[in-house]
C-alpha atoms as a PDB file:
ATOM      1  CA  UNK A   1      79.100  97.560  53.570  1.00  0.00           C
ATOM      2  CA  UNK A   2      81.971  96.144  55.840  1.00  0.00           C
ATOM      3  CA  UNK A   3      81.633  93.134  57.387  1.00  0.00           C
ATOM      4  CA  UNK A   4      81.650  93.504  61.822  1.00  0.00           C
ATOM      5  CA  UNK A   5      81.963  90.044  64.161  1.00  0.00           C
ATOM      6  CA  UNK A   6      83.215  89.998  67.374  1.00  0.00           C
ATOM      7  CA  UNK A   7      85.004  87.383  69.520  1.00  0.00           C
ATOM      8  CA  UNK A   8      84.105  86.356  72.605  1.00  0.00           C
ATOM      9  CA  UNK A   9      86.454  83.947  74.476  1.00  0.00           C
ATOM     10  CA  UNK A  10      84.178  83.021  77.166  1.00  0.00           C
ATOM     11  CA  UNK A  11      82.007  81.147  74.504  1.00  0.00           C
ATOM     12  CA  UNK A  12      84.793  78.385  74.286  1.00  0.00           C
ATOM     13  CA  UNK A  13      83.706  75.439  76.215  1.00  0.00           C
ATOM     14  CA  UNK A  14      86.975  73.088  76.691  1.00  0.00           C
ATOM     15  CA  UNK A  15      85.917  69.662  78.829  1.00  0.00           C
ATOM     16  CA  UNK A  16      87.909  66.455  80.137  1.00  0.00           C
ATOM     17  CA  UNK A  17      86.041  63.591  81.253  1.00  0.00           C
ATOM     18  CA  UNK A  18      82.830  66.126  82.220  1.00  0.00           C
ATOM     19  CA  UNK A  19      84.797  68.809  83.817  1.00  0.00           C
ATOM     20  CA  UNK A  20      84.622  71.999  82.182  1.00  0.00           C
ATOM     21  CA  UNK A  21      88.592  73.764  82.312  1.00  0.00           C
ATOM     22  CA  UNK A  22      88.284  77.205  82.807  1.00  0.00           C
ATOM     23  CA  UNK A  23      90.942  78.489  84.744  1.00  0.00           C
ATOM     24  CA  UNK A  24      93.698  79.800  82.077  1.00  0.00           C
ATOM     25  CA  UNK A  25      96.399  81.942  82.574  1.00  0.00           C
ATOM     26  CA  UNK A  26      97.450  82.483  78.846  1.00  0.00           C
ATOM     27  CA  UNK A  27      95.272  81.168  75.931  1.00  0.00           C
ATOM     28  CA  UNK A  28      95.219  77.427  75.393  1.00  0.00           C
ATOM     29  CA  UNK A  29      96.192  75.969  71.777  1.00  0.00           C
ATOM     30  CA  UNK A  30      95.448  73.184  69.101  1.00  0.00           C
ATOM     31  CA  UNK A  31      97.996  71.625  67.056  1.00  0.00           C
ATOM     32  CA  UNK A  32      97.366  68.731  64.784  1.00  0.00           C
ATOM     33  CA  UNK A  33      99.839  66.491  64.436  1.00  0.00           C
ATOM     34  CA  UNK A  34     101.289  66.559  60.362  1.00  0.00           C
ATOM     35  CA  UNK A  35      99.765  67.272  57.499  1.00  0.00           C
ATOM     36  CA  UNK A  36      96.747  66.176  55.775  1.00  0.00           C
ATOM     37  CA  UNK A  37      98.537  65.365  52.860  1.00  0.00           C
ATOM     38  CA  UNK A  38     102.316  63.436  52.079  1.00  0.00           C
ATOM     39  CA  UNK A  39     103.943  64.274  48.690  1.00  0.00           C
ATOM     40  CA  UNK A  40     106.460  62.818  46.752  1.00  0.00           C
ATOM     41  CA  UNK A  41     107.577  64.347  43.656  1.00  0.00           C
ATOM     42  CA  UNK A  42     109.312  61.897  41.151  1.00  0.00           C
ATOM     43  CA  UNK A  43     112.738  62.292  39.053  1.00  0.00           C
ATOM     44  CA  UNK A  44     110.530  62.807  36.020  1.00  0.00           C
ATOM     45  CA  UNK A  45     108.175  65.735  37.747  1.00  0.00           C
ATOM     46  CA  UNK A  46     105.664  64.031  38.497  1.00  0.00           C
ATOM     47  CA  UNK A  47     103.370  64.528  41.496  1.00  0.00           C
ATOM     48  CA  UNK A  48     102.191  61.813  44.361  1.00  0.00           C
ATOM     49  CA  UNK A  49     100.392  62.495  47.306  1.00  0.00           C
ATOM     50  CA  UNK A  50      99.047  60.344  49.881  1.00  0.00           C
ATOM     51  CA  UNK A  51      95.791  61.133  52.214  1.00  0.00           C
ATOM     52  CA  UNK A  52      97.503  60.341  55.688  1.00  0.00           C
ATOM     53  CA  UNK A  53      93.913  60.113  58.270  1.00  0.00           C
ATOM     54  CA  UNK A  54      95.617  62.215  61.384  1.00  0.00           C
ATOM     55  CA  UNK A  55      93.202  61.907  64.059  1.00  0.00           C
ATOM     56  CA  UNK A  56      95.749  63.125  66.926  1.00  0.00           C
ATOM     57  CA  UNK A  57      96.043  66.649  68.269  1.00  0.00           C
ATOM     58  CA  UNK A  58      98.195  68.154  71.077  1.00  0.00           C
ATOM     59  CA  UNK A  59      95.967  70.524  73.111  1.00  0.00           C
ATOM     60  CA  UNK A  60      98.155  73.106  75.248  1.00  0.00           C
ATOM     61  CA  UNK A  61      96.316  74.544  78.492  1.00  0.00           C
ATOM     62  CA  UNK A  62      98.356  76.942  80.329  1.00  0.00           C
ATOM     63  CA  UNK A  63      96.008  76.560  84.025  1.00  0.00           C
ATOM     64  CA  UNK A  64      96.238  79.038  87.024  1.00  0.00           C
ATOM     65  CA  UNK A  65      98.466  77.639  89.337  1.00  0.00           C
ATOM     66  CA  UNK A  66      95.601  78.376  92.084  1.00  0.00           C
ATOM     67  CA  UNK A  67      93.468  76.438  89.956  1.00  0.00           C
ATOM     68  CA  UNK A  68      91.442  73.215  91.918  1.00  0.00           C
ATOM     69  CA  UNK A  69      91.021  71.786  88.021  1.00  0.00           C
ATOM     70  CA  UNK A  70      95.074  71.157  88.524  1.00  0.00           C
ATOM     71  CA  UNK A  71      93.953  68.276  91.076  1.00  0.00           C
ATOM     72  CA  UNK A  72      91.227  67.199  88.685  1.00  0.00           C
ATOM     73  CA  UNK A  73      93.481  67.174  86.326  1.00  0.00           C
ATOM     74  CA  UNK A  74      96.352  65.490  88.231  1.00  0.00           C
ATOM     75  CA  UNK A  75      93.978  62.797  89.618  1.00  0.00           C
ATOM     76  CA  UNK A  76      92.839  61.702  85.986  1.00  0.00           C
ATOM     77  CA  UNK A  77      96.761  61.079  85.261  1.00  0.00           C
ATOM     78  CA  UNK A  78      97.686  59.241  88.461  1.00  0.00           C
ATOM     79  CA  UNK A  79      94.667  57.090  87.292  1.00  0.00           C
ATOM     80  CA  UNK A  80      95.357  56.406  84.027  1.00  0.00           C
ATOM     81  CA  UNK A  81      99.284  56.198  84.678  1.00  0.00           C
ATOM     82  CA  UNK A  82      98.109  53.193  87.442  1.00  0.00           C
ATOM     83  CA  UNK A  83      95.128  51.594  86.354  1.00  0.00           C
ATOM     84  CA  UNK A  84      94.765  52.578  82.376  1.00  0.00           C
ATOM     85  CA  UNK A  85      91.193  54.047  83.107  1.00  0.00           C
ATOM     86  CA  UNK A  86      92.227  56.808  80.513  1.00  0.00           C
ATOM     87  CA  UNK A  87      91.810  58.070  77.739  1.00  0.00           C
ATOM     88  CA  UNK A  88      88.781  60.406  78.924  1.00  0.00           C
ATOM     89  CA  UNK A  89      86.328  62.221  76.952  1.00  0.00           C
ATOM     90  CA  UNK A  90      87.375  65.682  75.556  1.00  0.00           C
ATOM     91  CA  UNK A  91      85.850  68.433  73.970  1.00  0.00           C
ATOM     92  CA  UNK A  92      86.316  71.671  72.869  1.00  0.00           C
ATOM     93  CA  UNK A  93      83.431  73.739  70.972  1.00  0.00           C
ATOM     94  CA  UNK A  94      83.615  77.578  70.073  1.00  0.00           C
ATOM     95  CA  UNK A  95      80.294  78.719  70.021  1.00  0.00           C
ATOM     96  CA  UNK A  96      81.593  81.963  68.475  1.00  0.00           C
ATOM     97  CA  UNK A  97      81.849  79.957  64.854  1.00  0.00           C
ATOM     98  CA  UNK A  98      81.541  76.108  64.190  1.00  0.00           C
ATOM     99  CA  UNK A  99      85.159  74.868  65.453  1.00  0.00           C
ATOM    100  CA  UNK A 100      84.434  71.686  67.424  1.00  0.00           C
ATOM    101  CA  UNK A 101      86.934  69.076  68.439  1.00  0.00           C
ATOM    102  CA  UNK A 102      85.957  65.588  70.258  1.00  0.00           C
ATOM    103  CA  UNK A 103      86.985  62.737  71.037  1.00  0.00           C
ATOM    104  CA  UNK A 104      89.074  61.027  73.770  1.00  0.00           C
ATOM    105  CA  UNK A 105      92.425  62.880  75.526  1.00  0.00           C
ATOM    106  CA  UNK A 106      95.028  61.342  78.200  1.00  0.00           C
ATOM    107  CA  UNK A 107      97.014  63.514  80.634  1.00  0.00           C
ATOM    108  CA  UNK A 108     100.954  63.797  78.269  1.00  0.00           C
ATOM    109  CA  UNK A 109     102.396  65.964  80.891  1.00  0.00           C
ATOM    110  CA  UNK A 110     101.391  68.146  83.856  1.00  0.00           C
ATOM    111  CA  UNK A 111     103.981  71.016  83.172  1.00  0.00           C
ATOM    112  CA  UNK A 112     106.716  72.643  85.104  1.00  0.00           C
ATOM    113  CA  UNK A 113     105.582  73.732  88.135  1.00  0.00           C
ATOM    114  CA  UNK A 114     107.290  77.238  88.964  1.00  0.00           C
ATOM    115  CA  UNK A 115     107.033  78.186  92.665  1.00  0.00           C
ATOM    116  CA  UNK A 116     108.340  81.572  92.561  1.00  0.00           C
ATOM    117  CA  UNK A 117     107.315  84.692  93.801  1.00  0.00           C
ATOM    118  CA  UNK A 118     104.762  85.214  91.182  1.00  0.00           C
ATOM    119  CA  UNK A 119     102.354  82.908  89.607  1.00  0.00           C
ATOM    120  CA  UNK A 120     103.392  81.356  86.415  1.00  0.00           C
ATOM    121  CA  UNK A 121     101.076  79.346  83.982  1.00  0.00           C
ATOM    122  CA  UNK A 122     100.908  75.643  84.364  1.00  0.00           C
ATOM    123  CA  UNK A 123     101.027  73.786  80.686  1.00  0.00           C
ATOM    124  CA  UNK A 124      99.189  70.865  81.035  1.00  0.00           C
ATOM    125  CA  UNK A 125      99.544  68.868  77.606  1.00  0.00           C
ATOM    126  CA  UNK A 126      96.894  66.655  76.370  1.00  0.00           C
ATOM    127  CA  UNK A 127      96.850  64.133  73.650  1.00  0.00           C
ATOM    128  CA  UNK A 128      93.637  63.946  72.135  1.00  0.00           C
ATOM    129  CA  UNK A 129      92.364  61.181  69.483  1.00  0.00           C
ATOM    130  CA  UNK A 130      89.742  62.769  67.253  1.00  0.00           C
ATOM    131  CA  UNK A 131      86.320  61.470  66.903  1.00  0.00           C
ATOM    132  CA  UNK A 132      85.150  64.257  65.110  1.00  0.00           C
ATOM    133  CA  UNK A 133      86.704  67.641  64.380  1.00  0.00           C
ATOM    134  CA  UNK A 134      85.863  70.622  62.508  1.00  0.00           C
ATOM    135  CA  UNK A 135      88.439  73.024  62.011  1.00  0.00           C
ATOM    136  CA  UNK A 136      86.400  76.129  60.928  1.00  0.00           C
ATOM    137  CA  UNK A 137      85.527  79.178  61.726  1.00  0.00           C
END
């Protein structure tokens, strides 16, 4: 008997400092920064490798440029850039499986902002710090 699951995107919840981002034109990404793991491999063949604790992610969000969550967004970095209010709290959870990823994000960069004759995607970078991440499912 074959296995059947389906995806649902709307059951991604994405959050910075309480307000829920929901207005993406293109899918949003996760990158963590390195690997889990440094190796080293000795003259003689022998293996090394060191735990390295990466707590930092770069979260992509490519945001309507209609979107009001731009100003949100824009407001949090003007903050933090002049006061140091930042980092805010951040979360993503899929409810579709058990990824979760929390913790604390700051504003890296607003994106290029392409005022053109058609709407382009705004890709507003955040840095998050970890508290707690799951990677799965």
């Amino acid at each position: 008997m074959s296995m059947f699951r389906t995806y649902d995107h709307t059951k991604v919840n994405i959050s910075l400092n309480g307000v829920a981002l929901t207005d993406f034109n293109g899918d949003p990404t996760v990158t963590k920064e390195g690997p889990e793991f440094e190796v080293v491999e000795g003259s003689n063949g022998a293996v090394e490798r060191s735990r390295m604790v990466r707590n930092l992610y770069t979260v992509t969000l490519p945001m309507m440029q209609t979107s009001p969550q731009l100003n949100a967004i824009e407001t949090m970095r003007q903050a933090d850039e002049r006061t140091g209010v930042g980092p805010y709290p951040f979360a993503i959870t899929d409810l579709n499986g058990a990824y979760v990823l929390m913790g604390v994000a700051w504003v890296q960069s607003m994106g290029d902002a392409v005022k053109g004759r058609q709407a382009q995607p705004r890709n507003i970078v955040l840095q998050v710090k970890a508290e707690a991440a799951f990677e799965g499912a």
